[in-house]
PDB file of N, CA and C in Angstrom:
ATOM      1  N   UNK A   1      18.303  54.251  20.713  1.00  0.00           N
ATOM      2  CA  UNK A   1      19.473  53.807  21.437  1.00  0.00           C
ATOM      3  C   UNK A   1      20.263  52.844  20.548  1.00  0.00           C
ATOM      4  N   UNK A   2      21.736  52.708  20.461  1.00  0.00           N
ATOM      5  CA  UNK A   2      22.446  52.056  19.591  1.00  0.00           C
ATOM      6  C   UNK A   2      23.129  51.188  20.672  1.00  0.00           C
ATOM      7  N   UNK A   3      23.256  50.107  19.966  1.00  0.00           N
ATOM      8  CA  UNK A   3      23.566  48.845  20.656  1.00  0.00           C
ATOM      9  C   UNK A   3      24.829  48.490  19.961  1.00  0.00           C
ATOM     10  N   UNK A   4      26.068  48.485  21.435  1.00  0.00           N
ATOM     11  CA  UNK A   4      27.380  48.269  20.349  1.00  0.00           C
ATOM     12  C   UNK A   4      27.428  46.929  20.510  1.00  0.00           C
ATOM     13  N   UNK A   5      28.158  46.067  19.260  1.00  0.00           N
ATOM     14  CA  UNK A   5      28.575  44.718  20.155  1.00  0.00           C
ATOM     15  C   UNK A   5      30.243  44.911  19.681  1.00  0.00           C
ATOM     16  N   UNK A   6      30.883  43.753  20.632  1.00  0.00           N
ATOM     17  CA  UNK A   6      32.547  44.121  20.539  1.00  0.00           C
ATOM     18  C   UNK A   6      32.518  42.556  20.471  1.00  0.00           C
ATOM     19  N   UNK A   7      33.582  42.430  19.466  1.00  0.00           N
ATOM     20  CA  UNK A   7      34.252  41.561  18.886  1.00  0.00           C
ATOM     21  C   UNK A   7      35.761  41.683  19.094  1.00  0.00           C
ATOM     22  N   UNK A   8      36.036  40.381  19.223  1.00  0.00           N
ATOM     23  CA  UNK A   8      37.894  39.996  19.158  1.00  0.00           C
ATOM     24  C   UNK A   8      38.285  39.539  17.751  1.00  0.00           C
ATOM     25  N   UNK A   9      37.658  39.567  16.698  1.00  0.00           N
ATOM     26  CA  UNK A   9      38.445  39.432  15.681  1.00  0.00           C
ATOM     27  C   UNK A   9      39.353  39.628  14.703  1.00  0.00           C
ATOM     28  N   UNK A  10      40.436  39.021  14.641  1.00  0.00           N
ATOM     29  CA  UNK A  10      41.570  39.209  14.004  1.00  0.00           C
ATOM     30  C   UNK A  10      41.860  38.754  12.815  1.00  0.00           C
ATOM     31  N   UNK A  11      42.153  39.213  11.535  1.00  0.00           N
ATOM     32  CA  UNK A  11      41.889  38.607  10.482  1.00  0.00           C
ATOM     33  C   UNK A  11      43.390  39.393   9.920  1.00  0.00           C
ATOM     34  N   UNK A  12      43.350  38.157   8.757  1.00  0.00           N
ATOM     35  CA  UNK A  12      45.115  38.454   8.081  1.00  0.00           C
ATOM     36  C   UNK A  12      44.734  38.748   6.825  1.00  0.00           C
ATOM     37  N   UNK A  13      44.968  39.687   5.913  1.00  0.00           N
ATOM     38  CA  UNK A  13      45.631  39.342   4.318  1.00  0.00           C
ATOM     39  C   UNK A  13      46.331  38.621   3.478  1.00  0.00           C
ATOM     40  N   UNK A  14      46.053  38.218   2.705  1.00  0.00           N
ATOM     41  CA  UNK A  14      46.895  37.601   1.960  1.00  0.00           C
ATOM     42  C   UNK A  14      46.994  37.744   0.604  1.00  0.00           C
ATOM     43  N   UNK A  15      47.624  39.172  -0.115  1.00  0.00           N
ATOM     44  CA  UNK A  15      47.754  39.965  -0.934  1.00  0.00           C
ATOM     45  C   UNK A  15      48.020  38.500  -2.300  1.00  0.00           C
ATOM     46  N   UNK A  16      48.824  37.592  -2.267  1.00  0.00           N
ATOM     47  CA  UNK A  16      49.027  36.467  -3.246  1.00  0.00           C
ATOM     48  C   UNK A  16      48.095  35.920  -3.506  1.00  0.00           C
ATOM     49  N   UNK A  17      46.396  35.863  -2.894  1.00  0.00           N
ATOM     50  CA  UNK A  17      45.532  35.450  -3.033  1.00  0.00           C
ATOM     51  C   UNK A  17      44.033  35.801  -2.968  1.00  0.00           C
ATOM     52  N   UNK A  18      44.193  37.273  -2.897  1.00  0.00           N
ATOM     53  CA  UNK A  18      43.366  38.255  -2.656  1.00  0.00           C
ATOM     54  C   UNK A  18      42.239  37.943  -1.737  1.00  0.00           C
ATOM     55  N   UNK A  19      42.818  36.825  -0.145  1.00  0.00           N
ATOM     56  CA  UNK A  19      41.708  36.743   0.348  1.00  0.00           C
ATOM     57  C   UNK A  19      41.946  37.025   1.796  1.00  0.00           C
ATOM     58  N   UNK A  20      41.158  36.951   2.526  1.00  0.00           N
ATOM     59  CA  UNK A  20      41.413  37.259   3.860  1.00  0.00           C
ATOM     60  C   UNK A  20      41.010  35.947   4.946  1.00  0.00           C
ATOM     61  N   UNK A  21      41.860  35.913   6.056  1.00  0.00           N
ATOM     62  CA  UNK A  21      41.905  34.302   7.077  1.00  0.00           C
ATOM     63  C   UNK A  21      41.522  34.902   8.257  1.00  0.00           C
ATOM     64  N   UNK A  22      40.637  34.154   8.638  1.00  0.00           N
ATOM     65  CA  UNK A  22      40.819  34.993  10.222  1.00  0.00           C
ATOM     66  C   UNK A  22      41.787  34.037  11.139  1.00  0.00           C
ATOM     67  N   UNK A  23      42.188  35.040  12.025  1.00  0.00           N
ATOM     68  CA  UNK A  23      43.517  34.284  12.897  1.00  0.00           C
ATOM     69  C   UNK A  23      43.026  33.790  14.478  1.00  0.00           C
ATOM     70  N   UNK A  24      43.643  33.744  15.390  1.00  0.00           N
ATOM     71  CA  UNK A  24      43.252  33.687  16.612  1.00  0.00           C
ATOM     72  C   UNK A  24      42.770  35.250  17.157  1.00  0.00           C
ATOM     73  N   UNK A  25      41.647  34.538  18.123  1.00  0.00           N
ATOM     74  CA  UNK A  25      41.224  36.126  18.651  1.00  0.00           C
ATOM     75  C   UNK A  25      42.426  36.873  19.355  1.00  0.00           C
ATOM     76  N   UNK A  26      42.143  38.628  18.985  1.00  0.00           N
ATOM     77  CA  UNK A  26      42.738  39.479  19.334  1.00  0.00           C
ATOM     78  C   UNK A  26      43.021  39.483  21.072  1.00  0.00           C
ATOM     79  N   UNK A  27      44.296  39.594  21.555  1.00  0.00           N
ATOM     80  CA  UNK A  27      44.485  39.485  22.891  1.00  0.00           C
ATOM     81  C   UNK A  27      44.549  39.958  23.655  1.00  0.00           C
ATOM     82  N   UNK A  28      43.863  41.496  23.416  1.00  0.00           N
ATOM     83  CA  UNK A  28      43.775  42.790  24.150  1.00  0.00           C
ATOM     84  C   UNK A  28      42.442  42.482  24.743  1.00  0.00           C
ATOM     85  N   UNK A  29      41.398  41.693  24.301  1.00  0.00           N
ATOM     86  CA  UNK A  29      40.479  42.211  25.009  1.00  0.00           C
ATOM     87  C   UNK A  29      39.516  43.282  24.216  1.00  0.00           C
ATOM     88  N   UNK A  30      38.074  42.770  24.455  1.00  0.00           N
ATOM     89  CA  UNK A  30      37.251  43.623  23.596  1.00  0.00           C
ATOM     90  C   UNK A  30      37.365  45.319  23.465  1.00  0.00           C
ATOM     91  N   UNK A  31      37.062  45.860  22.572  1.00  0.00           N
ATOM     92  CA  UNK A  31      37.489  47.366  22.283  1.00  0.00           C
ATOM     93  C   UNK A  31      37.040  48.058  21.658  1.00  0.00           C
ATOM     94  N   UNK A  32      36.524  49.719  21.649  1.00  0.00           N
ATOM     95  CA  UNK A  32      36.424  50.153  20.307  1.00  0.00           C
ATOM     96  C   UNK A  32      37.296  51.365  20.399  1.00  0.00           C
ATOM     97  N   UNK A  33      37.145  52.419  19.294  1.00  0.00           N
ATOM     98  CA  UNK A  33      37.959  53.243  19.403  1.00  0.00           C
ATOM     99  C   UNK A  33      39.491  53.236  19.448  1.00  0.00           C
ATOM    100  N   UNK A  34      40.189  52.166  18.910  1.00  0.00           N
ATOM    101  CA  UNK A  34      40.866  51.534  19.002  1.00  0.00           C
ATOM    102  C   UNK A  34      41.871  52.462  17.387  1.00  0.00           C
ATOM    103  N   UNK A  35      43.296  52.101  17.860  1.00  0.00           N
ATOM    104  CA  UNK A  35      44.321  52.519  16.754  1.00  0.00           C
ATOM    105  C   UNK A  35      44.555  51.289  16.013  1.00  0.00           C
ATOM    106  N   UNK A  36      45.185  50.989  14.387  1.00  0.00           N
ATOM    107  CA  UNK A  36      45.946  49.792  14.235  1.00  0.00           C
ATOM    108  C   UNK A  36      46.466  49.898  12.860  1.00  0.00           C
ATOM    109  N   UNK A  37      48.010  49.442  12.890  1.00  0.00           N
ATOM    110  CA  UNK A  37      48.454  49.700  11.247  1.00  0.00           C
ATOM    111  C   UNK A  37      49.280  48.999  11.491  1.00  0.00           C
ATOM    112  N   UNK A  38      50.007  48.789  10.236  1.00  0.00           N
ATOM    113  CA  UNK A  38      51.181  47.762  10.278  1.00  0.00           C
ATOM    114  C   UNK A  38      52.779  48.863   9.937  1.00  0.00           C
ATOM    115  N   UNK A  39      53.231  47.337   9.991  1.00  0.00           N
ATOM    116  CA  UNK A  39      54.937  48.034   9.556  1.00  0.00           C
ATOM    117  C   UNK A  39      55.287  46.943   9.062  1.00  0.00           C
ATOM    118  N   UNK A  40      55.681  47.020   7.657  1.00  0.00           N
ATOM    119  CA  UNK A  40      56.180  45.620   7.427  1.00  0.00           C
ATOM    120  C   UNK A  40      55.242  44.531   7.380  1.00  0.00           C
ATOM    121  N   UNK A  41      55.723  43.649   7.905  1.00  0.00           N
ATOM    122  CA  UNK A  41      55.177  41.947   7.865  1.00  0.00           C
ATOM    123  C   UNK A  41      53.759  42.061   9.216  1.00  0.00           C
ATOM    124  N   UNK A  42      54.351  43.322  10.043  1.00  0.00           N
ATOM    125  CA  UNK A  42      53.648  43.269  11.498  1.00  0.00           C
ATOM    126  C   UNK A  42      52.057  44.366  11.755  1.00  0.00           C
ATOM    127  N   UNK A  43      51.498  43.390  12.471  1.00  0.00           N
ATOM    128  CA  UNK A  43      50.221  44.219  12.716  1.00  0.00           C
ATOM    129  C   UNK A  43      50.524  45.010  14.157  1.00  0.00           C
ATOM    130  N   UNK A  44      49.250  45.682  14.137  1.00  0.00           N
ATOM    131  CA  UNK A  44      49.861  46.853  15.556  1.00  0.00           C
ATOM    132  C   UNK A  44      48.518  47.082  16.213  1.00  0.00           C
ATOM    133  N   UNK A  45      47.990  47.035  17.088  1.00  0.00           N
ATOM    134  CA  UNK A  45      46.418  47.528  17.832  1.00  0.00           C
ATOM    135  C   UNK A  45      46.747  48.386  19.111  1.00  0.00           C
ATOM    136  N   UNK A  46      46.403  49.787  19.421  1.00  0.00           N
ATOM    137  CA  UNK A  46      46.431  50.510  20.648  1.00  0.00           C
ATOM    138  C   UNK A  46      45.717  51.544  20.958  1.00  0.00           C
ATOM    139  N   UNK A  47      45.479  51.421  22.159  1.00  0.00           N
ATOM    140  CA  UNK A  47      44.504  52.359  22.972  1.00  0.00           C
ATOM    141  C   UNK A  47      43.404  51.820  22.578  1.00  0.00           C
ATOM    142  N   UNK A  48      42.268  52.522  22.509  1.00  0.00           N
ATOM    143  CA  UNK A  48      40.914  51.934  22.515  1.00  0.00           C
ATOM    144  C   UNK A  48      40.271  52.380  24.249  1.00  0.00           C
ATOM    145  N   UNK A  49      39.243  52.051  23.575  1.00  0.00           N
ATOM    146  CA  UNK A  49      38.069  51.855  25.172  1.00  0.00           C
ATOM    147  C   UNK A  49      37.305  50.508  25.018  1.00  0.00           C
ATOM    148  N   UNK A  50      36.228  50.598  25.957  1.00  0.00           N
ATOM    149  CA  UNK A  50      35.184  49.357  26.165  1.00  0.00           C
ATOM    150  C   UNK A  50      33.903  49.881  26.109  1.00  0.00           C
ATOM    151  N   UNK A  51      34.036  50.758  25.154  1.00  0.00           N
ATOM    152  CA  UNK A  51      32.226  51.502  25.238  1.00  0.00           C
ATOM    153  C   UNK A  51      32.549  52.842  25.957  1.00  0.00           C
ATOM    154  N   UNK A  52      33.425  52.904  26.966  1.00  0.00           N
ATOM    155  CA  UNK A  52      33.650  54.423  27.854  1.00  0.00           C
ATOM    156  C   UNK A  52      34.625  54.156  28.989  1.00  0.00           C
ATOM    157  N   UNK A  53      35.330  55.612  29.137  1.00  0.00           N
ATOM    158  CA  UNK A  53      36.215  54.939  30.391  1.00  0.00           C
ATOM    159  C   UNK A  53      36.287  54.179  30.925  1.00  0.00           C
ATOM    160  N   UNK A  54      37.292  53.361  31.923  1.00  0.00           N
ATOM    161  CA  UNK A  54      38.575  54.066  31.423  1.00  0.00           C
ATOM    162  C   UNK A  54      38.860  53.333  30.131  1.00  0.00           C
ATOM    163  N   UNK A  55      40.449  54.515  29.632  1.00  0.00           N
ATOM    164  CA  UNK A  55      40.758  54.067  28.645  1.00  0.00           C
ATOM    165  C   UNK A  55      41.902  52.735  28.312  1.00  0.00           C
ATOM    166  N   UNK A  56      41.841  52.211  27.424  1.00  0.00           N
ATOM    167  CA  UNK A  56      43.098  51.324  27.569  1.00  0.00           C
ATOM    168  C   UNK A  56      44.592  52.061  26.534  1.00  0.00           C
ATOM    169  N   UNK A  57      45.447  52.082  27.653  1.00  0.00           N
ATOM    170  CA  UNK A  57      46.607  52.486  27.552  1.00  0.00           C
ATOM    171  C   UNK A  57      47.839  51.856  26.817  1.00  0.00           C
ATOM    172  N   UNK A  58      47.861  50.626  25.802  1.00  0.00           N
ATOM    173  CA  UNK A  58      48.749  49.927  25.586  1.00  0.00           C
ATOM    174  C   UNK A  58      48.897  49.497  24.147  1.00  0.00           C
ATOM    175  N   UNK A  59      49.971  48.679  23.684  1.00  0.00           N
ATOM    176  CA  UNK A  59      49.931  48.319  22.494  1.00  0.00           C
ATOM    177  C   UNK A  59      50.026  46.829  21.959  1.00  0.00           C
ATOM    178  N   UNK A  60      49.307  46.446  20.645  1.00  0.00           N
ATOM    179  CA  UNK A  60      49.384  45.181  20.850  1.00  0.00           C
ATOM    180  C   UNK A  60      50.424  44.600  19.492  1.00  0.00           C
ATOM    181  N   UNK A  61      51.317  43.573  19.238  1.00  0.00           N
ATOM    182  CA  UNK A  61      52.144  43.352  17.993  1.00  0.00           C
ATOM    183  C   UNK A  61      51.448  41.972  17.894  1.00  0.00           C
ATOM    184  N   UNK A  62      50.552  42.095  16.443  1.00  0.00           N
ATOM    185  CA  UNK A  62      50.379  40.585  15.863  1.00  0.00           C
ATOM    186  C   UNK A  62      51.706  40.196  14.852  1.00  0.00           C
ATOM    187  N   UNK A  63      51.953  39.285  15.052  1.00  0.00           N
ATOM    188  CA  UNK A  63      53.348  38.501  13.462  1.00  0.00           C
ATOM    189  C   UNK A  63      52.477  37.389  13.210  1.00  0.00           C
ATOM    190  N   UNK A  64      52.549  37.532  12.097  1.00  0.00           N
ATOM    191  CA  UNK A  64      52.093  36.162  10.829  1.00  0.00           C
ATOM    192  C   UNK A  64      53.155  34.977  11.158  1.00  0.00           C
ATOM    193  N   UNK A  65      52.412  34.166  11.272  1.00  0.00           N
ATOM    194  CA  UNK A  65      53.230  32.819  10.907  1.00  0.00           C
ATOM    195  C   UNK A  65      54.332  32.769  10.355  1.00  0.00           C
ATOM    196  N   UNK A  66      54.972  32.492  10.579  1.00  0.00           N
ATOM    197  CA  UNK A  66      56.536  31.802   9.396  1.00  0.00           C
ATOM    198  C   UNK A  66      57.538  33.553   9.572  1.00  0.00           C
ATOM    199  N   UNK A  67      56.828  34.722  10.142  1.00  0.00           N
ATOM    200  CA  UNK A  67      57.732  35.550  10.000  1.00  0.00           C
ATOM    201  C   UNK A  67      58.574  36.181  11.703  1.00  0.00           C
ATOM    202  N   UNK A  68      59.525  36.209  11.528  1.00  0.00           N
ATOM    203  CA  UNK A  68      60.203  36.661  12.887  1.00  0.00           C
ATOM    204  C   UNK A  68      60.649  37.485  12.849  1.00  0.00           C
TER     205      UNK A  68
END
């Protein structure tokens, strides 16, 4: 039997310093199966489940600091 665990963590890049920050937890709510890419400056998280139905239906926009 496999044991999932779900995490809210959100973590940033920072290509000028080749390192990675973690940010505030993700605000969707634990998930797996989950979509996420960027555009630009912006992060993106959608759909997903919680282990199994139902599914979650929505999308989430992270922005970095300092960008609007």
């Amino acid at each position: 039997m496999t044991i999932q665990t779900f995490i809210p963590d959100f973590w940033e890049w920072d290509s000028a310093t080749d390192t990675w920050a973690q940010v505030l937890d993700f605000g969707g709510g634990n998930r797996t199966d989950e979509t996420s890419f960027s555009i630009g400056d912006k992060g993106y998280v959608a759909l997903g489940q919680l282990g199994a139905p139902p599914e979650f239906n929505d999308l989430w926009e992270y922005t970095p600091i300092g960008v609007e």
